[in-house]
C-alpha atoms as a PDB file:
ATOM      1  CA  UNK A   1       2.890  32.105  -1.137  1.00  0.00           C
ATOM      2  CA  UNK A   2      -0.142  33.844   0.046  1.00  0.00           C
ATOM      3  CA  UNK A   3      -1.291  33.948  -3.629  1.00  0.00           C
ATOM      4  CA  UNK A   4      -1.519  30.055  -3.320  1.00  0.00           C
ATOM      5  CA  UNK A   5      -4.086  30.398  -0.323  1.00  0.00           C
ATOM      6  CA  UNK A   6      -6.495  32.237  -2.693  1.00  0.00           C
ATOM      7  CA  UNK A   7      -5.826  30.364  -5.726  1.00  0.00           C
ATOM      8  CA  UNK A   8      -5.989  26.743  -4.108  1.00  0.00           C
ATOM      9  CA  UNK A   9      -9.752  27.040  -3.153  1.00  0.00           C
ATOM     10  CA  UNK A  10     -10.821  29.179  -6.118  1.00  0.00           C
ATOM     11  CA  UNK A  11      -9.081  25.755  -8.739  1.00  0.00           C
ATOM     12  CA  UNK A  12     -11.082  23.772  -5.839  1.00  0.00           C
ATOM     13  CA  UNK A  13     -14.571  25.458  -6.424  1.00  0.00           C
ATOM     14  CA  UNK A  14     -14.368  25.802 -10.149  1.00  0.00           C
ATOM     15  CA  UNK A  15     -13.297  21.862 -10.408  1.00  0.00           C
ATOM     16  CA  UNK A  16     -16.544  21.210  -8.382  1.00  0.00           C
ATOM     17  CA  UNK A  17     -18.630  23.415 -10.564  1.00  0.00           C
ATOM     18  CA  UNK A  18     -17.128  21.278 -13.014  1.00  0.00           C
ATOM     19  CA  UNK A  19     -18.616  17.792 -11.751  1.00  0.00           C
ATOM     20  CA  UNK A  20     -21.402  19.065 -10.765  1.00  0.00           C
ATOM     21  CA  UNK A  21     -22.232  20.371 -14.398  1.00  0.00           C
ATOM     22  CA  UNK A  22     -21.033  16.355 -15.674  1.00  0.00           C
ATOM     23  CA  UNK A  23     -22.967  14.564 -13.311  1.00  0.00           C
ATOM     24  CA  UNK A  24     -26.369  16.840 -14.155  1.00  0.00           C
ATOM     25  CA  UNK A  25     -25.654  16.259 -17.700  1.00  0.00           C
ATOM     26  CA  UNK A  26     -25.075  12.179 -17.633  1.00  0.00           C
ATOM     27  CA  UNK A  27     -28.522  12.226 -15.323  1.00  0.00           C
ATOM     28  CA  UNK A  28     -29.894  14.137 -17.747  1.00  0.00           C
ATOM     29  CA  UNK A  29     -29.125  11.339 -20.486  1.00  0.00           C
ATOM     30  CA  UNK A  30     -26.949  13.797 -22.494  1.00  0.00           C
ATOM     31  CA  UNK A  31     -24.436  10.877 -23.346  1.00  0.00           C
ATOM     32  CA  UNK A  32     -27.074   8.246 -24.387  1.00  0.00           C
ATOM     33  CA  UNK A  33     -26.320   7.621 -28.218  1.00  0.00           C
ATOM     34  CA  UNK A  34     -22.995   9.343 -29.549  1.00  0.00           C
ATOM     35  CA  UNK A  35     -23.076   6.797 -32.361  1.00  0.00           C
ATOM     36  CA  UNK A  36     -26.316   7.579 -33.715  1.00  0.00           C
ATOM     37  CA  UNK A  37     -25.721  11.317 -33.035  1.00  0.00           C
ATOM     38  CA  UNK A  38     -22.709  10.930 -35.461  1.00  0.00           C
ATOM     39  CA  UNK A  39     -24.534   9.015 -37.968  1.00  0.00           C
ATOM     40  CA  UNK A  40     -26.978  11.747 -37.924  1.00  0.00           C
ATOM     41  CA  UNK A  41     -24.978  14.314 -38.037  1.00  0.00           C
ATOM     42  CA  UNK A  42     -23.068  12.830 -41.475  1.00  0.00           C
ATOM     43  CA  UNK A  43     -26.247  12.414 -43.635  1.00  0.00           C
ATOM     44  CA  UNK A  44     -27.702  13.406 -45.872  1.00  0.00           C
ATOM     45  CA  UNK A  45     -31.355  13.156 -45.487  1.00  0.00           C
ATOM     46  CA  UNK A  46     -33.192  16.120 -43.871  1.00  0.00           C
ATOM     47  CA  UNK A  47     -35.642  14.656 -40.554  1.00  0.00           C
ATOM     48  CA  UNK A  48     -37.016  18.139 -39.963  1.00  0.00           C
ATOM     49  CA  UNK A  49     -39.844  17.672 -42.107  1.00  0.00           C
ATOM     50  CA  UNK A  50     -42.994  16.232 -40.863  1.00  0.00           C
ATOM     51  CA  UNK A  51     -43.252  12.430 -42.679  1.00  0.00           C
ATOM     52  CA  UNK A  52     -46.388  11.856 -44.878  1.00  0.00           C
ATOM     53  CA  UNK A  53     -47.260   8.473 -42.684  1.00  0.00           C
END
């Protein structure tokens, strides 16, 4: 039992670690456009070349 009274606050800090890290990355507009990301992501023309505008 007095494994449970270490292991209890450790699941406890590593859970809030855990928001924390999801809360910085929806502020930090990770989750904006999954669609487009996934559109992207499946074809087959190349953006990293500079566009002769």
């Amino acid at each position: 039992m007095s494994v449970l009274a270490i292991l209890i606050p450790v699941s406890l800090f590593l859970g809030g670690i855990g928001l924390l890290a999801f809360v910085w990355a929806v502020r930090g507009r990770q989750f904006d456009d999954p669609e487009g990301d996934a559109a992207r992501m499946l074809s087959d023309d190349w953006d990293d070349r500079p566009r002769p505008d």
